[in-house]
PDB file of N, CA and C in Angstrom:
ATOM      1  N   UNK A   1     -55.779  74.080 190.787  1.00  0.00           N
ATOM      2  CA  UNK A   1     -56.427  73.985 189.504  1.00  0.00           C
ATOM      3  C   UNK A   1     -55.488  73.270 188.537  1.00  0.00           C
ATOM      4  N   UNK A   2     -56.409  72.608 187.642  1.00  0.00           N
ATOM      5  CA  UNK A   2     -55.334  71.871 186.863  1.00  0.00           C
ATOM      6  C   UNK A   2     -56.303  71.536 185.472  1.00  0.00           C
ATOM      7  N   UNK A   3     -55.420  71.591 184.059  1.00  0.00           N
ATOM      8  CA  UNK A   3     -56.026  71.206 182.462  1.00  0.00           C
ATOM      9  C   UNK A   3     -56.840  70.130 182.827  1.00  0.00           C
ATOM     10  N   UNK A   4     -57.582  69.747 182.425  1.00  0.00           N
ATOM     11  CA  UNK A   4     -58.484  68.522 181.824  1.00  0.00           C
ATOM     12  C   UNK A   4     -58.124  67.965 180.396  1.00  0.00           C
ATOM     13  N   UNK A   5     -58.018  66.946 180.415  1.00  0.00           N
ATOM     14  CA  UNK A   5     -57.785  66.478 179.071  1.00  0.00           C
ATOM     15  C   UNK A   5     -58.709  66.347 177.696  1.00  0.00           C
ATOM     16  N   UNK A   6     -59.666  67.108 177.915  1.00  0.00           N
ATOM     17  CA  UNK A   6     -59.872  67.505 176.668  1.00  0.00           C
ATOM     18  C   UNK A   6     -60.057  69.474 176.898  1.00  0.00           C
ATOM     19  N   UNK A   7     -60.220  69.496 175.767  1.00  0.00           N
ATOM     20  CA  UNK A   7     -59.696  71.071 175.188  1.00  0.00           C
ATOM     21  C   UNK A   7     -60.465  72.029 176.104  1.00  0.00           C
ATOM     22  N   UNK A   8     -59.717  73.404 176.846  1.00  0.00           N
ATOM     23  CA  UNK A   8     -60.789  73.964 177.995  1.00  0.00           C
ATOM     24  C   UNK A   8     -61.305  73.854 178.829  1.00  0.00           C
ATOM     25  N   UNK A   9     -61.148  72.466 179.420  1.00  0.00           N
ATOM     26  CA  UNK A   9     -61.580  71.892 180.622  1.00  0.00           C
ATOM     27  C   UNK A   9     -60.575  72.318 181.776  1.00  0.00           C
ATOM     28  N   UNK A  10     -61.132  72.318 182.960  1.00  0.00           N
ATOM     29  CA  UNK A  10     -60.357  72.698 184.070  1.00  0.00           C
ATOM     30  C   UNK A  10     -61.078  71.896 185.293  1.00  0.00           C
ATOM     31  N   UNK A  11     -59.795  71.308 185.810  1.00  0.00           N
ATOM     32  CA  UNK A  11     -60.118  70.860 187.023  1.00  0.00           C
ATOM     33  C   UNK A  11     -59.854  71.613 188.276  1.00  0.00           C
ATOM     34  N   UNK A  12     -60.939  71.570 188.924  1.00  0.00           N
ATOM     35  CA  UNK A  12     -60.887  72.275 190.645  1.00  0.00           C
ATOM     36  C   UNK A  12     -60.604  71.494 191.288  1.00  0.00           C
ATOM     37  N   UNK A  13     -59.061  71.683 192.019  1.00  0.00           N
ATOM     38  CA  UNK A  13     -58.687  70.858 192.741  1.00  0.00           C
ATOM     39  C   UNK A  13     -59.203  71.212 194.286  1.00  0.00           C
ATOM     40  N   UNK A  14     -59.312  70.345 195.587  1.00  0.00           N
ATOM     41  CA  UNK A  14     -60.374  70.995 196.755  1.00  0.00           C
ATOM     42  C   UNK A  14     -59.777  72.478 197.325  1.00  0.00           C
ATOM     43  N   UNK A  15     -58.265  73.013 197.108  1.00  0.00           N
ATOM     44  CA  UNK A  15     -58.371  74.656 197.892  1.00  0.00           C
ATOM     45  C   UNK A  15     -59.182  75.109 196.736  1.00  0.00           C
ATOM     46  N   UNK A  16     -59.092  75.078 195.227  1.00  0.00           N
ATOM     47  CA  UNK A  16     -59.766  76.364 194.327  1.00  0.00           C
ATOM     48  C   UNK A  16     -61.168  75.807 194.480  1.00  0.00           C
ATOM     49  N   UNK A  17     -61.377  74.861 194.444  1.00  0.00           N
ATOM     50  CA  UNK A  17     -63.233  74.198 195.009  1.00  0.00           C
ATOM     51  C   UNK A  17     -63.511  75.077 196.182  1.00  0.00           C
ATOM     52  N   UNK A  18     -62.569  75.112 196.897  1.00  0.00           N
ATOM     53  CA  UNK A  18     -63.257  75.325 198.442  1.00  0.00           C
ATOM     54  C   UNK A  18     -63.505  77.187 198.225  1.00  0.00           C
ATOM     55  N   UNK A  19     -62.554  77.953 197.681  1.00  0.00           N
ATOM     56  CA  UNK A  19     -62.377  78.967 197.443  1.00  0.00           C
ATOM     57  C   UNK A  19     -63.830  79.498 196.487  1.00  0.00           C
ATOM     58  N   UNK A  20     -63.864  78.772 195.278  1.00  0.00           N
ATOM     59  CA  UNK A  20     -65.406  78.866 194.663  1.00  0.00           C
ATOM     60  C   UNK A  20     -66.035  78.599 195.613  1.00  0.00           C
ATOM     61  N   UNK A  21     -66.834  77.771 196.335  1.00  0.00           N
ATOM     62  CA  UNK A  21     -67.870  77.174 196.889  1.00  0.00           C
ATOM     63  C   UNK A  21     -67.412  78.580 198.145  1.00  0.00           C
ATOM     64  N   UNK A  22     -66.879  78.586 198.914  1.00  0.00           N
ATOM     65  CA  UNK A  22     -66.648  80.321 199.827  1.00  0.00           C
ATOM     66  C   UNK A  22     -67.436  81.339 198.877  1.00  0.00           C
ATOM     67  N   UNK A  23     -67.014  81.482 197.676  1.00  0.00           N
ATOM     68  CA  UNK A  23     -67.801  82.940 197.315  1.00  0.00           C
ATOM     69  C   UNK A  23     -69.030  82.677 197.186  1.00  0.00           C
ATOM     70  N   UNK A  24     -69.272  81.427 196.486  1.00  0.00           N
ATOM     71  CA  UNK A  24     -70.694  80.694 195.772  1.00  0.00           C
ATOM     72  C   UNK A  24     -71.549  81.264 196.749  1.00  0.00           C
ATOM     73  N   UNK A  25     -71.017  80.619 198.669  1.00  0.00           N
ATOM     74  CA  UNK A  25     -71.992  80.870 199.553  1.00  0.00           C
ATOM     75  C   UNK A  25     -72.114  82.503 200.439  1.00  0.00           C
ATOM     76  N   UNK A  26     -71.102  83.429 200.127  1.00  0.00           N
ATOM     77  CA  UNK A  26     -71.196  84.254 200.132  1.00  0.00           C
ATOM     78  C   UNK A  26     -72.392  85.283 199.544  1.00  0.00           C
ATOM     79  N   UNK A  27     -71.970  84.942 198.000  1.00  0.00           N
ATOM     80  CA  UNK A  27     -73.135  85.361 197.556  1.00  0.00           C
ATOM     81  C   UNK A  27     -74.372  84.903 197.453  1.00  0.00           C
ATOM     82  N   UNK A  28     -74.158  83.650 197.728  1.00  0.00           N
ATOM     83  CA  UNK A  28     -76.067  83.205 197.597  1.00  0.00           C
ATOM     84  C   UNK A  28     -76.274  83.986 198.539  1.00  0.00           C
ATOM     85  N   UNK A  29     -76.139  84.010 200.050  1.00  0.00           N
ATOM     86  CA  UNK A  29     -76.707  84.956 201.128  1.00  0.00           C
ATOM     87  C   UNK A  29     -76.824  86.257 200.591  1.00  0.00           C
ATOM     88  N   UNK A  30     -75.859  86.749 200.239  1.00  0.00           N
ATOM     89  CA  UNK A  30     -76.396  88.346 199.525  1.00  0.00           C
ATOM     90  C   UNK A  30     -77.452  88.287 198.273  1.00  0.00           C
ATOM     91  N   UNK A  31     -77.724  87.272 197.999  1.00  0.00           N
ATOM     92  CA  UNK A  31     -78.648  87.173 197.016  1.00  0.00           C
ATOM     93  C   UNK A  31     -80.041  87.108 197.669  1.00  0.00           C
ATOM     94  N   UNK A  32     -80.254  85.808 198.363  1.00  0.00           N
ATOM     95  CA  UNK A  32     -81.112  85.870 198.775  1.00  0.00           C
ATOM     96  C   UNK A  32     -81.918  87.224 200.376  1.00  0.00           C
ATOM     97  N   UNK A  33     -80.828  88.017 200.134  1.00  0.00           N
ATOM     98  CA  UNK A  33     -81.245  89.285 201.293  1.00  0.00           C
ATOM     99  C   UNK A  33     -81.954  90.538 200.481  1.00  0.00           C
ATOM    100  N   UNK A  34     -81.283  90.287 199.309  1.00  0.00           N
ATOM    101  CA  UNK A  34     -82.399  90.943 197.715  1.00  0.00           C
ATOM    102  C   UNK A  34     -83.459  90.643 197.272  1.00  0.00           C
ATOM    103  N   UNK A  35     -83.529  89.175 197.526  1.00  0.00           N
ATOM    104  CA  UNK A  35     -84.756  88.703 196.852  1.00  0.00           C
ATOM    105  C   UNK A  35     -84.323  87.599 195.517  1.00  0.00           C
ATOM    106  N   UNK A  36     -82.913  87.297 195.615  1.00  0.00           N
ATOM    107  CA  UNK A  36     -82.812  86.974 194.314  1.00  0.00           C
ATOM    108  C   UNK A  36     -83.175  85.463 194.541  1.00  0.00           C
ATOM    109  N   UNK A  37     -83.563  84.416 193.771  1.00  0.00           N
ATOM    110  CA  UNK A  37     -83.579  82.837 193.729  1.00  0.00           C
ATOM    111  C   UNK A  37     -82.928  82.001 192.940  1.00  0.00           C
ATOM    112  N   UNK A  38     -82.305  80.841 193.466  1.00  0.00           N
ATOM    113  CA  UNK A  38     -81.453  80.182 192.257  1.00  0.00           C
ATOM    114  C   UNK A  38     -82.431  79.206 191.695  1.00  0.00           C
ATOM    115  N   UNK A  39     -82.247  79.184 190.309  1.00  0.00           N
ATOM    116  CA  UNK A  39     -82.047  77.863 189.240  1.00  0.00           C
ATOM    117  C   UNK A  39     -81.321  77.245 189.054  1.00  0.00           C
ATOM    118  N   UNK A  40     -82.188  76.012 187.986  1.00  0.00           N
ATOM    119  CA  UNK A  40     -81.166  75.421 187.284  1.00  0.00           C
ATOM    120  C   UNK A  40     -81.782  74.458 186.012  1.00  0.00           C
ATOM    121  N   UNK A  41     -81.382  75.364 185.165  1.00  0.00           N
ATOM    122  CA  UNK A  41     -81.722  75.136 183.850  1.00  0.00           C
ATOM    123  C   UNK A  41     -80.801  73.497 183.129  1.00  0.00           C
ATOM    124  N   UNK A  42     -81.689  72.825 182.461  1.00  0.00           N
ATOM    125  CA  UNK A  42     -81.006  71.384 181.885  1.00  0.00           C
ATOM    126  C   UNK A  42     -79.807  72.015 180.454  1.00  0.00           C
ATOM    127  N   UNK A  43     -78.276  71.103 181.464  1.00  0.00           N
ATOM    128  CA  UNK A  43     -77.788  70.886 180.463  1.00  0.00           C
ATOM    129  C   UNK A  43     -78.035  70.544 179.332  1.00  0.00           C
ATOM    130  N   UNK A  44     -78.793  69.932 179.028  1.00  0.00           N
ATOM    131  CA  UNK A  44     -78.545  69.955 176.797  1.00  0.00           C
ATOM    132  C   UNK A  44     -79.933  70.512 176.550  1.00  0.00           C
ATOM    133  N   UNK A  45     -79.564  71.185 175.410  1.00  0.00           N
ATOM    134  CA  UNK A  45     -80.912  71.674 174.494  1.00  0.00           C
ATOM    135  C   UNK A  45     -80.848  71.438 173.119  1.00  0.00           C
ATOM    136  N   UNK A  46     -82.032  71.260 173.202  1.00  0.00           N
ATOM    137  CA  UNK A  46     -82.285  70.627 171.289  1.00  0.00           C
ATOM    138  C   UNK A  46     -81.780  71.301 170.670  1.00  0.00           C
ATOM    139  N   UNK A  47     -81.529  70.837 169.306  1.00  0.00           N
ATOM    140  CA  UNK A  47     -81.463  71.724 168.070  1.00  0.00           C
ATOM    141  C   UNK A  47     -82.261  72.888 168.017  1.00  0.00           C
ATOM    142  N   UNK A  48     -83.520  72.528 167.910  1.00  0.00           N
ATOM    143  CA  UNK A  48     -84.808  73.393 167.332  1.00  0.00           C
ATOM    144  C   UNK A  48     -84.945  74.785 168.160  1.00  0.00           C
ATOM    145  N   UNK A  49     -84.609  74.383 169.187  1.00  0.00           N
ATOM    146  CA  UNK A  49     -84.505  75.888 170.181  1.00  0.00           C
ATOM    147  C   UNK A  49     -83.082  76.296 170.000  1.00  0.00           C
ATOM    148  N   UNK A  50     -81.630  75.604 169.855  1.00  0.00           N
ATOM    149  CA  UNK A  50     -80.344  76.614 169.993  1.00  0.00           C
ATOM    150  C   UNK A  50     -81.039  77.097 168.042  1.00  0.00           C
ATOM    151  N   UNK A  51     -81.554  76.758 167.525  1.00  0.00           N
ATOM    152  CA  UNK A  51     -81.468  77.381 165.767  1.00  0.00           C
ATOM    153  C   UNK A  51     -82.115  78.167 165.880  1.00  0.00           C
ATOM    154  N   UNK A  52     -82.973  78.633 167.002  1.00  0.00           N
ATOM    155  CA  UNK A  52     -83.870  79.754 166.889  1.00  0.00           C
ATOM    156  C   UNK A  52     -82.686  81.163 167.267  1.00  0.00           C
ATOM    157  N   UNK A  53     -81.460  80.547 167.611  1.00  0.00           N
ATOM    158  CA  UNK A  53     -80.076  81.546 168.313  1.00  0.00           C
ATOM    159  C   UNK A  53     -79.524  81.683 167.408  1.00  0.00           C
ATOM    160  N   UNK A  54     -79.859  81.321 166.353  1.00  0.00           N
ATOM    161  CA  UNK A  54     -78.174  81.197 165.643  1.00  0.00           C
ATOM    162  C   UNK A  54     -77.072  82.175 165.161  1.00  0.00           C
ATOM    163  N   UNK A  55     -77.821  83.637 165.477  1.00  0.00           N
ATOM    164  CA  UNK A  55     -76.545  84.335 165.551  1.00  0.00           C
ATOM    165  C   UNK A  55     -75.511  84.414 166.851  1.00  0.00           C
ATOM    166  N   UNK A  56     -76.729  84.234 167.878  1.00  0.00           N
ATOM    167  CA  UNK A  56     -75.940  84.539 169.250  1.00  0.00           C
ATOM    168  C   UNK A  56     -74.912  83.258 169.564  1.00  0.00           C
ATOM    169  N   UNK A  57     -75.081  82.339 169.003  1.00  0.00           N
ATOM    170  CA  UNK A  57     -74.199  80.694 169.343  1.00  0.00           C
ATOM    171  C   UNK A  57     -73.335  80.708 168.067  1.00  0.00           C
ATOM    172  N   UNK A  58     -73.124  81.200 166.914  1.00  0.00           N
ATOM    173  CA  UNK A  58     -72.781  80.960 166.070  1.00  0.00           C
ATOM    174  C   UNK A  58     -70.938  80.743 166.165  1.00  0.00           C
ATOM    175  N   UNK A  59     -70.293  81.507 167.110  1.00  0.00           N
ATOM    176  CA  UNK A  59     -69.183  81.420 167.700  1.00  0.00           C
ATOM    177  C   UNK A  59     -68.929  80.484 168.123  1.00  0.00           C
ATOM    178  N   UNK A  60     -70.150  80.095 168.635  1.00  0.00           N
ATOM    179  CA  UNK A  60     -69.602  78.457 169.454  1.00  0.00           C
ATOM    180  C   UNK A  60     -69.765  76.898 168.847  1.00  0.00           C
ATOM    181  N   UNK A  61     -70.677  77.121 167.902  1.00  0.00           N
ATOM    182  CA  UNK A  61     -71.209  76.241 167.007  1.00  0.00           C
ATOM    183  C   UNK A  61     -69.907  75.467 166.328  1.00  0.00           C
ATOM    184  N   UNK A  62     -68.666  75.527 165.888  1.00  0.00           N
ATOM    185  CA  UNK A  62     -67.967  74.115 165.794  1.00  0.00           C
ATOM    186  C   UNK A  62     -67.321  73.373 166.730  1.00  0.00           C
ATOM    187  N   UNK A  63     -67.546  73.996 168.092  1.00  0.00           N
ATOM    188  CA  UNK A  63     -66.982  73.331 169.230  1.00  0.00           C
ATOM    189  C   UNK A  63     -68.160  72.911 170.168  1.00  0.00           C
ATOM    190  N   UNK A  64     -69.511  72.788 169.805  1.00  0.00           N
ATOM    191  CA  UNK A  64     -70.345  72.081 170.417  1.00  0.00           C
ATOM    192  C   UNK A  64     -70.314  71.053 170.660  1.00  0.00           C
ATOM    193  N   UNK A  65     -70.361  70.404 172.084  1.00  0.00           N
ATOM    194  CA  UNK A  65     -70.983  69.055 172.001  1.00  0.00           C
ATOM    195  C   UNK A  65     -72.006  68.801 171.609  1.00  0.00           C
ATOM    196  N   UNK A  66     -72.318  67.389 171.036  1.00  0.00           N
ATOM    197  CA  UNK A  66     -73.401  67.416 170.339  1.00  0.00           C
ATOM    198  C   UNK A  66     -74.002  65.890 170.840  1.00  0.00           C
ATOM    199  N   UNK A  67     -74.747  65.640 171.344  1.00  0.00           N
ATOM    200  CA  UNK A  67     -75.489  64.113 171.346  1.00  0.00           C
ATOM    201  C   UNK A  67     -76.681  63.719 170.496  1.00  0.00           C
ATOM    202  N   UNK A  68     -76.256  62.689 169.706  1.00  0.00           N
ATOM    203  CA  UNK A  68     -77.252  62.408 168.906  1.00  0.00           C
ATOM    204  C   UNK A  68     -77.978  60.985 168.776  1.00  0.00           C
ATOM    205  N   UNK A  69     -77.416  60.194 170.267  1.00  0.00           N
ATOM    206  CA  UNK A  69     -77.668  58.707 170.120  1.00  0.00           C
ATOM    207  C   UNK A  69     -77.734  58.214 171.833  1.00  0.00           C
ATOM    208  N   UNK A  70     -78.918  57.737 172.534  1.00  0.00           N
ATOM    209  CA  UNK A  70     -78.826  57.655 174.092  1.00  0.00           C
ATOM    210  C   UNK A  70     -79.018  55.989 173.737  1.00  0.00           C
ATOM    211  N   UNK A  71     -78.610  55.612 174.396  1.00  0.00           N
ATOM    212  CA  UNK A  71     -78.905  53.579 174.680  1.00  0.00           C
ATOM    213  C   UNK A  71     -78.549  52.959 173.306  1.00  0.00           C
ATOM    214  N   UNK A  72     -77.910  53.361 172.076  1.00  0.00           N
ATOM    215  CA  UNK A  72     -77.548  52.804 171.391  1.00  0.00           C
ATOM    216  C   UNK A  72     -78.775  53.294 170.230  1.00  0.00           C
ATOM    217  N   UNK A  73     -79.742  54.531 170.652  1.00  0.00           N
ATOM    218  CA  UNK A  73     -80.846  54.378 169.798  1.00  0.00           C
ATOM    219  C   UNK A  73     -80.967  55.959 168.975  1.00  0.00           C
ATOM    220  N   UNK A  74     -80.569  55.994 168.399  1.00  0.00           N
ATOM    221  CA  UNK A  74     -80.955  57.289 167.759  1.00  0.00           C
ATOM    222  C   UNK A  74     -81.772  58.212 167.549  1.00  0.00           C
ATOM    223  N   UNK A  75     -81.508  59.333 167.777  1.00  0.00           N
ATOM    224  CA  UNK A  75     -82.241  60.918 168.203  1.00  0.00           C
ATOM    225  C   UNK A  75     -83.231  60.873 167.380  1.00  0.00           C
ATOM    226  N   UNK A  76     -84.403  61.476 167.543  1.00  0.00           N
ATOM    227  CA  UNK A  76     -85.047  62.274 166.234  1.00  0.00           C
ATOM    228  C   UNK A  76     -84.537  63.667 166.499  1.00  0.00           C
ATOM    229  N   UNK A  77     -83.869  64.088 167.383  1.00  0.00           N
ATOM    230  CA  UNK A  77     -83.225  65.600 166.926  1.00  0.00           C
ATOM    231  C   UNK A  77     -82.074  65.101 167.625  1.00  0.00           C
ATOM    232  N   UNK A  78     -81.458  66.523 167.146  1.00  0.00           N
ATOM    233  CA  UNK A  78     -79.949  66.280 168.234  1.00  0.00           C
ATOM    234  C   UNK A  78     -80.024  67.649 169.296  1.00  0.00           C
ATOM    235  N   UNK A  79     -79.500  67.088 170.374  1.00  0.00           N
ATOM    236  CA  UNK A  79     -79.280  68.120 171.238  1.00  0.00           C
ATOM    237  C   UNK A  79     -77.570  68.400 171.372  1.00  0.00           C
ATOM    238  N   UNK A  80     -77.441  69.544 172.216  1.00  0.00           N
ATOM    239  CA  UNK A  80     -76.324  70.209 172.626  1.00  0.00           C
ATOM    240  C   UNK A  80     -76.026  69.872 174.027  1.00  0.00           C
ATOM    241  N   UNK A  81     -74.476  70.339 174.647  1.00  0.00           N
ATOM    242  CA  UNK A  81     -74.585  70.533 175.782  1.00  0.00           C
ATOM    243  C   UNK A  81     -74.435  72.494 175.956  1.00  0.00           C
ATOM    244  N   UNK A  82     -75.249  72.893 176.392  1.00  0.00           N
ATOM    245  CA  UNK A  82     -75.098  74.462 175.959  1.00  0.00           C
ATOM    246  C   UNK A  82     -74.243  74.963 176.465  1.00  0.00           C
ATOM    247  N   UNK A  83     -73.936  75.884 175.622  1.00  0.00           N
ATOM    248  CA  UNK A  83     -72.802  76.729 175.517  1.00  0.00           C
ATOM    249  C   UNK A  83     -72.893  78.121 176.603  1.00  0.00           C
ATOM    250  N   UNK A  84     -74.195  78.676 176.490  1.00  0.00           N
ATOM    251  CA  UNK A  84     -74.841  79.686 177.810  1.00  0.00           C
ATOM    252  C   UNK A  84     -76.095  79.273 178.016  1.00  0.00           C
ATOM    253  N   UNK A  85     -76.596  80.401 178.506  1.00  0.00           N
ATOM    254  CA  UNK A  85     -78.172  79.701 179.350  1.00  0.00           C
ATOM    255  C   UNK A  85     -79.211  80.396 178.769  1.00  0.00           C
ATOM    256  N   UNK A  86     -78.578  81.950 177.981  1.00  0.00           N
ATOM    257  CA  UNK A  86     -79.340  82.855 177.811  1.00  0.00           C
ATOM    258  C   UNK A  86     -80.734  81.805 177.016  1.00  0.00           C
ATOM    259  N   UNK A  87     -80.459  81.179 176.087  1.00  0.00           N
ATOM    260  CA  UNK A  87     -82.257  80.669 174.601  1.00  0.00           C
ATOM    261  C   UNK A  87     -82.938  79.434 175.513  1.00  0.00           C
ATOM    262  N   UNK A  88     -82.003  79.185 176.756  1.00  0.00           N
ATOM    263  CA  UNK A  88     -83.376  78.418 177.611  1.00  0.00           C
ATOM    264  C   UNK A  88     -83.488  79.179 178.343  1.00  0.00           C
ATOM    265  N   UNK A  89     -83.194  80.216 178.911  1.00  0.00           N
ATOM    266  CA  UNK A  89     -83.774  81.081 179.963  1.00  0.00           C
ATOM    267  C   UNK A  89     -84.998  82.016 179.011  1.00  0.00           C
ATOM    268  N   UNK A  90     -85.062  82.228 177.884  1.00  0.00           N
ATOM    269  CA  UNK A  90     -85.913  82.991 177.089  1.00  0.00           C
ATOM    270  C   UNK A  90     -86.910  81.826 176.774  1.00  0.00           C
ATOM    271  N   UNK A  91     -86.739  81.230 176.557  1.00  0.00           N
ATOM    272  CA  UNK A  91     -87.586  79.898 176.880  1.00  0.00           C
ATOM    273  C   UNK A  91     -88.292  79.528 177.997  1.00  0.00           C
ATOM    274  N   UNK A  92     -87.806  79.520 179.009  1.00  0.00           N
ATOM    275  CA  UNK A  92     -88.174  79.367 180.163  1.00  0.00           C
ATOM    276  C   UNK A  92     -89.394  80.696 180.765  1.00  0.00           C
ATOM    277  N   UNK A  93     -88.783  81.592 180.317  1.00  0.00           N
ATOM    278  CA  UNK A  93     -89.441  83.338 181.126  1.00  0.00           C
ATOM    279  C   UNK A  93     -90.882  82.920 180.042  1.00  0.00           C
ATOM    280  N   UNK A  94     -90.929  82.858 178.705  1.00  0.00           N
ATOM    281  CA  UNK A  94     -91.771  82.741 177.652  1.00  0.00           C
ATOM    282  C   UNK A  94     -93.213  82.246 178.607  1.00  0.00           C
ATOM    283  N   UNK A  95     -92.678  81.229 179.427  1.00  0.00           N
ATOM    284  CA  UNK A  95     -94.038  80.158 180.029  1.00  0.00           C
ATOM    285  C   UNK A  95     -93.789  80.343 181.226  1.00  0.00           C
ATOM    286  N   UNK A  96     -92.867  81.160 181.919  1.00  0.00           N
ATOM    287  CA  UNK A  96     -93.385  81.688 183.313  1.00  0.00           C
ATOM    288  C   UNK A  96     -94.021  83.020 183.713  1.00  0.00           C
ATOM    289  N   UNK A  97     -93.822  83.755 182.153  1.00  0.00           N
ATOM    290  CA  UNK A  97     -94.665  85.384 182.375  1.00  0.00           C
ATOM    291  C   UNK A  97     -95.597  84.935 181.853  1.00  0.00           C
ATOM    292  N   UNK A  98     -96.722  85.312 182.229  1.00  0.00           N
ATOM    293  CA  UNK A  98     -97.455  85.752 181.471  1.00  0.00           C
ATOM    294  C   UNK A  98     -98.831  87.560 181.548  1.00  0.00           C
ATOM    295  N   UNK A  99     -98.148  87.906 182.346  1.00  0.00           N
ATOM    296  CA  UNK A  99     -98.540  89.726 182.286  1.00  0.00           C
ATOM    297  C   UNK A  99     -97.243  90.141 183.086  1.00  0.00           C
ATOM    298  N   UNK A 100     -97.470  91.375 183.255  1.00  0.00           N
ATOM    299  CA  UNK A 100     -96.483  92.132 183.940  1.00  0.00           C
ATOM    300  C   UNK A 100     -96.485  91.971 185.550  1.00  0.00           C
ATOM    301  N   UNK A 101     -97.506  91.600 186.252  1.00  0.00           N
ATOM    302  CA  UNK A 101     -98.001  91.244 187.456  1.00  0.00           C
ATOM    303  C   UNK A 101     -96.966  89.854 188.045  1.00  0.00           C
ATOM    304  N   UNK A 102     -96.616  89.365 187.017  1.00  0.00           N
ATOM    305  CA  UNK A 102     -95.856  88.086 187.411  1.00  0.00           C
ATOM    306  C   UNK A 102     -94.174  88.612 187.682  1.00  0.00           C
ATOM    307  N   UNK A 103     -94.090  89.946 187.276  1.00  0.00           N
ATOM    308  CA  UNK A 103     -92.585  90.494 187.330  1.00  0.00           C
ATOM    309  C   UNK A 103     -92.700  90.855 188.608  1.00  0.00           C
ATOM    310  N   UNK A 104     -91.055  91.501 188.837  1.00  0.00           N
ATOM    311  CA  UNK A 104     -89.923  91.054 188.555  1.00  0.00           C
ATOM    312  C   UNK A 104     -89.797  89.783 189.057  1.00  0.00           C
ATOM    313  N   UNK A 105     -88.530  88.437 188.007  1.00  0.00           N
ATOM    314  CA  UNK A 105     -88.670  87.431 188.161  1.00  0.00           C
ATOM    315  C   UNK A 105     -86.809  87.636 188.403  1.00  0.00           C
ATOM    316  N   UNK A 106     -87.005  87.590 189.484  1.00  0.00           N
ATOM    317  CA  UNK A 106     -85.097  87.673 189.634  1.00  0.00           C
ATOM    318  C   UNK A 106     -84.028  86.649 189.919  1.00  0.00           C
ATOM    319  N   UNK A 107     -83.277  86.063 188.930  1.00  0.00           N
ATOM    320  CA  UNK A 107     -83.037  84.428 189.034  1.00  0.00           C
ATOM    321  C   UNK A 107     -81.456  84.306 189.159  1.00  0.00           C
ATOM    322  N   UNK A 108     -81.155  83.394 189.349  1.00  0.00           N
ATOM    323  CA  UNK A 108     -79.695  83.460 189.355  1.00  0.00           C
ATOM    324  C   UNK A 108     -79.615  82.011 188.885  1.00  0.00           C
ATOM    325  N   UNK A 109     -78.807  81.569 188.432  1.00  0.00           N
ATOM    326  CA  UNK A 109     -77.634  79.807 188.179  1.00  0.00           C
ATOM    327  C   UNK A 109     -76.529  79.982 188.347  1.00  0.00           C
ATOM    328  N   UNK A 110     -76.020  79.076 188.915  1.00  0.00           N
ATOM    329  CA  UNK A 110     -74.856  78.951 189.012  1.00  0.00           C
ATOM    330  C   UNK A 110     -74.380  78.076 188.006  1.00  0.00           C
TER     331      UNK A 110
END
């Protein structure tokens, strides 16, 4: 393992890769012998959904990445790269429940 050059970043060099990716597949098998299924929720989320968080992100909010310009053309919103998963996973459950019949929805990301 080794710093990344910008702030908090960490590089996995291939033994601590190989060592993650060992448990990763460890547990997916114990996951999936439960029932559990993986996702994978999109890196960046708009504004309009992290502001619906804003107490729960508020910690993280001056060290956000922030993109506000793709091809040279400017946002009508800005997105994030998120900080956790929890306000798109509440997002997400919002339009995949819809009664109790659709539970339990048991998810995992890595």
């Amino acid at each position: 393992m080794a710093y990344g050059s910008s702030k908090g970043s960490i590089i996995f060099k291939p033994l601590s890769f190989g060592i993650w990716d060992n448990i990763r597949l460890i547990l997916d098998r114990k996951f999936k012998e439960v029932g559990v299924k993986n996702v994978n929720l999109p890196l960046l989320i708009p504004e309009s959904l992290l502001n619906k968080e804003k107490n729960h992100i508020e910690g993280f909010n001056p060290e956000l990445a922030t993109v506000t310009e793709v091809g040279g053309k400017k946002l009508t919103e800005k997105f994030y790269i998120r900080p956790t998963s929890e306000v798109l996973f509440g997002d997400f459950f919002k339009n995949e429940v819809e009664s109790y019949n659709d539970l339990p929805l048991i998810y995992n990301q890595w």
